[in-house]
Protein backbone atom coordinates (compact mmCIF):
# COMPACT_ATOMS: atom_id res chain seq x y z
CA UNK A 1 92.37 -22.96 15.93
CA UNK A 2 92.75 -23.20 19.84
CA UNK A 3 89.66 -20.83 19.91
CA UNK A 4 87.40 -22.00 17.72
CA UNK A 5 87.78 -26.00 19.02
CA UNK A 6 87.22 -24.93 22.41
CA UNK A 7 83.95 -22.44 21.20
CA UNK A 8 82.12 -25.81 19.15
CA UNK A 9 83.03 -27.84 22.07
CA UNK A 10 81.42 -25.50 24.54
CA UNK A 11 78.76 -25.42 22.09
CA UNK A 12 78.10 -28.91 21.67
CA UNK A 13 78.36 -29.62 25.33
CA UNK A 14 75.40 -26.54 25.99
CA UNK A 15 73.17 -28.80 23.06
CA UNK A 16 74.17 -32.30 24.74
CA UNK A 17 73.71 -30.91 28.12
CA UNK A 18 70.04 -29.15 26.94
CA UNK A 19 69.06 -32.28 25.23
CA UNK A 20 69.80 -34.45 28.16
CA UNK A 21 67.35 -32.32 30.78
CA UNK A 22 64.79 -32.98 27.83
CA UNK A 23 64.95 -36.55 27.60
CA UNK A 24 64.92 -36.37 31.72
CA UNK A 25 61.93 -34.09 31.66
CA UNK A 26 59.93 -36.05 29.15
CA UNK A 27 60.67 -39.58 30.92
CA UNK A 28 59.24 -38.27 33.90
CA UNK A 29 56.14 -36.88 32.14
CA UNK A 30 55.97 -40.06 30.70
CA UNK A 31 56.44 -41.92 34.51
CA UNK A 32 53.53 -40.05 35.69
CA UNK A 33 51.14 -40.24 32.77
CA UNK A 34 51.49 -44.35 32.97
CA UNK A 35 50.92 -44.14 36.41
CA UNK A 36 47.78 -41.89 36.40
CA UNK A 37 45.87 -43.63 33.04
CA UNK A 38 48.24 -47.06 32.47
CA UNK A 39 50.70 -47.34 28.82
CA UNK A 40 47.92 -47.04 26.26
CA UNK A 41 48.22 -43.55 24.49
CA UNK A 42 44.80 -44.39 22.41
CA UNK A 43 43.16 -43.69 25.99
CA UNK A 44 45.54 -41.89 28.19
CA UNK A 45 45.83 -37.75 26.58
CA UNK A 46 48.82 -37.20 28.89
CA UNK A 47 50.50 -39.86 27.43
CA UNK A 48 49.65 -39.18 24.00
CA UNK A 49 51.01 -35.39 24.95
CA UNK A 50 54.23 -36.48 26.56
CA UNK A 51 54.95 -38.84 23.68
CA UNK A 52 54.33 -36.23 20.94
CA UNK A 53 56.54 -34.09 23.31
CA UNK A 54 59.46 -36.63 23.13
CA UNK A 55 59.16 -37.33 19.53
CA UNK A 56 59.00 -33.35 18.82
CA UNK A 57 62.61 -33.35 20.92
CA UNK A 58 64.07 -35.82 18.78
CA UNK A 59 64.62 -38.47 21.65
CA UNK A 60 65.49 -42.26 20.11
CA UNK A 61 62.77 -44.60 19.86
CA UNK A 62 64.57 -46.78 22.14
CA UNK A 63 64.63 -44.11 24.81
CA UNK A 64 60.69 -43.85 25.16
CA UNK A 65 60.11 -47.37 25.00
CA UNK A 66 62.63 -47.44 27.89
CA UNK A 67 60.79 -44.76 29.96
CA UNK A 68 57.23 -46.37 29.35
CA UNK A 69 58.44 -49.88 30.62
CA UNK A 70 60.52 -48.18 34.00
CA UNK A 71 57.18 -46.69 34.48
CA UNK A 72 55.40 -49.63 34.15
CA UNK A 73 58.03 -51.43 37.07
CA UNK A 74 57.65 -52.20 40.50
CA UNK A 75 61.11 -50.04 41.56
CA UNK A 76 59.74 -46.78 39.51
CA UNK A 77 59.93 -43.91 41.56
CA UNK A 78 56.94 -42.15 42.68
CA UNK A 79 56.92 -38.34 41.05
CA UNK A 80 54.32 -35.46 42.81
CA UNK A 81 54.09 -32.96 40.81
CA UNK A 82 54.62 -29.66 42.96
CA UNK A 83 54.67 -25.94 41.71
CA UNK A 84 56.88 -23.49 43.58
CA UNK A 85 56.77 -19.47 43.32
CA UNK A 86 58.74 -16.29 43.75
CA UNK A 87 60.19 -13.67 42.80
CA UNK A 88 63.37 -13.18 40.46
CA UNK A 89 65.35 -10.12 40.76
CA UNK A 90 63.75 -6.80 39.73
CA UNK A 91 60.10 -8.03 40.84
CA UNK A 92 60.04 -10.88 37.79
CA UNK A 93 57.53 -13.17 38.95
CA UNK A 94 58.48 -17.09 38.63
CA UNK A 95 56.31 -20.01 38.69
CA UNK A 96 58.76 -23.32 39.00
CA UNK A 97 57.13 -26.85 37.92
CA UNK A 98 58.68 -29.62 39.51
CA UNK A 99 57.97 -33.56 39.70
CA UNK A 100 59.83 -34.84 42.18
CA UNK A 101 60.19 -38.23 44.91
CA UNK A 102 61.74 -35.98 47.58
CA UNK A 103 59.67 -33.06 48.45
CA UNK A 104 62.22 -31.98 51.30
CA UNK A 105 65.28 -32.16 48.60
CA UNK A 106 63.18 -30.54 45.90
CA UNK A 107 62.26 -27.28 48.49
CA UNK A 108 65.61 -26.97 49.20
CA UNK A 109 67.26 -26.85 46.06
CA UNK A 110 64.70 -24.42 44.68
CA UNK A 111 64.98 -22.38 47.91
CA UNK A 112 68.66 -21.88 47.40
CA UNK A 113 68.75 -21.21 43.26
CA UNK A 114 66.59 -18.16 44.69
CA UNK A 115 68.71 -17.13 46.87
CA UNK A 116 71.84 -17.39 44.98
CA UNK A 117 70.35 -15.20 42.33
CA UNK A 118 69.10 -12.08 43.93
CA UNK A 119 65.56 -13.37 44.20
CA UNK A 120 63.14 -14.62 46.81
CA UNK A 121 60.90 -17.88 46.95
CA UNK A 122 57.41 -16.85 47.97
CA UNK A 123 54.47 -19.11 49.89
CA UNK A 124 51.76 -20.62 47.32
CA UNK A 125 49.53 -18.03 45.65
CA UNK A 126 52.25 -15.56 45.57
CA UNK A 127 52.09 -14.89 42.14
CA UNK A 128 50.16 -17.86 40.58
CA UNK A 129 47.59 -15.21 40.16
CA UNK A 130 49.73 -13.76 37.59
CA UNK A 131 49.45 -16.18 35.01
CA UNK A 132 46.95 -18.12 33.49
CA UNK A 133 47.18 -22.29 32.95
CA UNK A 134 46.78 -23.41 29.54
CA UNK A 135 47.21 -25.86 27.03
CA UNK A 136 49.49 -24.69 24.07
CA UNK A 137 49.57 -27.13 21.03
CA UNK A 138 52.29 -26.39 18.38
CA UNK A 139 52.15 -27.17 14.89
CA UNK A 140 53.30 -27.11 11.61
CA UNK A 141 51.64 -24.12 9.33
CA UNK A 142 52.86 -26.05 5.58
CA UNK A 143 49.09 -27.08 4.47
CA UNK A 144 47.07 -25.28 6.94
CA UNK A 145 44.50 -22.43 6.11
CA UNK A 146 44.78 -20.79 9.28
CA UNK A 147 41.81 -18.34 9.06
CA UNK A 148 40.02 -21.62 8.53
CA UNK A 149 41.22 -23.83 11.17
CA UNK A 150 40.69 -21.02 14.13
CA UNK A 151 36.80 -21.22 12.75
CA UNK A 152 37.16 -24.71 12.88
CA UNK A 153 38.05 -24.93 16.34
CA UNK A 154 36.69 -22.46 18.26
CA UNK A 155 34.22 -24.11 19.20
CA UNK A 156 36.36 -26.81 20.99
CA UNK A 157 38.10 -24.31 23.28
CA UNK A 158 40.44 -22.23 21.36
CA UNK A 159 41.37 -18.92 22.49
CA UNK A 160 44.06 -18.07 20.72
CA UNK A 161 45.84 -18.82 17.73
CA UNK A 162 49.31 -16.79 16.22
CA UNK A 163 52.66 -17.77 14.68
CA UNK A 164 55.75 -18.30 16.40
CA UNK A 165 59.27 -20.77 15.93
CA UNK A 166 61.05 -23.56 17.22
CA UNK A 167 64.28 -24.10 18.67
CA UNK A 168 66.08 -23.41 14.94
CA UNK A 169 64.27 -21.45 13.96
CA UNK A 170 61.08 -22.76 11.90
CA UNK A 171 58.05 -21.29 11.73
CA UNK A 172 55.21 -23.35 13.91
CA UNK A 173 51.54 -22.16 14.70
CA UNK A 174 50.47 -21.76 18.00
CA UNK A 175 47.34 -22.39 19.53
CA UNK A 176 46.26 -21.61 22.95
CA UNK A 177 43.32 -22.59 25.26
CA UNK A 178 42.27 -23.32 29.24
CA UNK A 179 43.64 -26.09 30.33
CA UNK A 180 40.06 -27.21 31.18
CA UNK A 181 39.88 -27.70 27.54
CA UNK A 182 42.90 -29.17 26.64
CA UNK A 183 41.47 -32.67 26.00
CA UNK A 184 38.39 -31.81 23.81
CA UNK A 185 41.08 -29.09 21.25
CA UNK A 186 43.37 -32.05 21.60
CA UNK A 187 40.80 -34.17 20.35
CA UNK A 188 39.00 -31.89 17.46
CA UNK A 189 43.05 -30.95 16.04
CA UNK A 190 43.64 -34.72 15.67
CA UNK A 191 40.40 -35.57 14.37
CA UNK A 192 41.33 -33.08 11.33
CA UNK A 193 44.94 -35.13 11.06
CA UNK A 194 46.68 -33.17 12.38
CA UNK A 195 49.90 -34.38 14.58
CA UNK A 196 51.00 -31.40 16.62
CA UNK A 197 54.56 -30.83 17.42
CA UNK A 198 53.99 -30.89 20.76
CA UNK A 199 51.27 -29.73 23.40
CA UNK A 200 51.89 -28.56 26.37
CA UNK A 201 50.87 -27.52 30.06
CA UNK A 202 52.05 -23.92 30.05
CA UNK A 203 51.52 -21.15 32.46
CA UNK A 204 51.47 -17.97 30.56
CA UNK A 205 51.69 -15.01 32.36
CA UNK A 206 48.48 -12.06 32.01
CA UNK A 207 51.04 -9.03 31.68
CA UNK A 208 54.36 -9.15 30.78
CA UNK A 209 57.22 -7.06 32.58
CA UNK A 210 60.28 -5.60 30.32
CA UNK A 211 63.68 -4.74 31.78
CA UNK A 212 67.27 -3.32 29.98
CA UNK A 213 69.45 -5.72 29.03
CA UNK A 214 71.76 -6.08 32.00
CA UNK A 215 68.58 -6.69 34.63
CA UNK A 216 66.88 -9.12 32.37
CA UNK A 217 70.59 -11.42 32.47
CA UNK A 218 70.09 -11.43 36.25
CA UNK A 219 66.30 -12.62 35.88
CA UNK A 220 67.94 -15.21 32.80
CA UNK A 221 70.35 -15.99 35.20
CA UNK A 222 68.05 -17.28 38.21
CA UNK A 223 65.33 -19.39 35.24
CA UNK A 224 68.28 -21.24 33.65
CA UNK A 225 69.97 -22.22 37.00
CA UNK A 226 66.38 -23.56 38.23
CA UNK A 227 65.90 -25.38 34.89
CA UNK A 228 69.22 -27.11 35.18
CA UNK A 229 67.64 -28.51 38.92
CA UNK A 230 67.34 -32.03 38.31
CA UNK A 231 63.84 -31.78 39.79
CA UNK A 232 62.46 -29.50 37.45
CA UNK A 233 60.56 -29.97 34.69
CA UNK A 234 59.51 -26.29 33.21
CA UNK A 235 60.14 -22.67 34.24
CA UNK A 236 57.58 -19.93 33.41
CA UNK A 237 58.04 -15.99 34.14
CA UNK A 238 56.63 -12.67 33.34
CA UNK A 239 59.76 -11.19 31.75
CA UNK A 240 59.33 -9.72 28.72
């Protein structure tokens, strides 16, 4: 009995622990969205996007009308956004998002998780080239003709549309175009109803590396430390 209280108790602690970088990451999104286009989601996208994004995560009502009036104060922190890149062990290249009020802190920490791993930070342009920014809306299939809807929207940017899951499991659509476009698809899915589960800034990578097993823990090893950073917002990588 020993065993198994101790397993669900690590196990709940992982969720709680996973859940609570979420609810950071999202209240900063939502910080810097306020602060670039001011608290009205009906005219700031990015605030529209992180909200979706923190309702999609399950965080309490409470929470996000908490974050949107901290951002709104006079003692809010000031978040740059700043990407960092490298390389993971094995040649895995690694694009790390931060936002962050202490630039010198932020290099530092993401200097060392490289280090510690096996891998190497590199200078910018490294391995941006790699991948491609885009927006990534997620949504649920139940009602959707989805021959019909990649017609549909096409013409507002789409590039790519396939299935994929959440977190437990469900099955979600996914729909992919340059972030140049993310405001006008954002725009033409809503104006067919549609509430995505979330949309997001992703970089995907071009071409996708696969290693055995035991080398792709090391690479595992290096993205979850650096997403655990409490400057970090999102981790992207080439490993297959």
């Amino acid at each position: 009995m020993g065993r198994i209280f101790e397993k669900r108790k690590a196990t709940m602690f992982a969720r709680w622990n996973r859940m609570a970088k979420l609810f950071t990451r999202v209240a900063k999104d939502i910080a810097i969205a306020v602060k670039s286009g001011g608290t009205d989601p009906n005219h700031n996208p990015a605030l529209r996007r992180a909200l979706q994004n923190a309702r999609a995560g399950n965080m309490p009502k409470d929470k996000i009308e908490g974050a949107i009036k901290r951002a709104t104060g006079q003692d809010q922190k000031a978040y740059e956004v700043v990407m960092y890149e490298g390389y993971a062990p094995h040649g895995i290249a690694v694009l790390v998002e931060t936002a962050t009020d202490n630039i010198v802190r932020t290099v530092a920490n993401i200097r060392m998780h490289f280090k510690n791993n096996g891998g190497n930070m590199g200078s910018t342009g490294s391995v941006g080239f790699m991948f491609k920014h885009m927006g990534v809306f997620r949504l649920a299939p139940e009602g959707l003709d989805q021959d019909a809807l990649e017609l549909e929207l096409i013409d507002h940017g789409l590039q790519e549309l396939g299935e994929g899951s959440g977190e437990n499991g469900e099955k979600q659509l996914v729909i992919r175009c340059d972030f140049a476009d993310f405001g006008k698809l954002q725009n033409a899915i809503e104006a067919k109803g549609i509430t995505p589960i979330s949309a997001e800034s992703e970089y995907v990578a071009e071409n996708l590396t696969e290693l055995p097993e035991d080398k792709a823990t090391e690479v595992l090893k290096l993205v979850d430390d650096l997403e655990q950073d409490e400057d970090v917002q999102r981790v992207f990588h080439n490993l297959k």
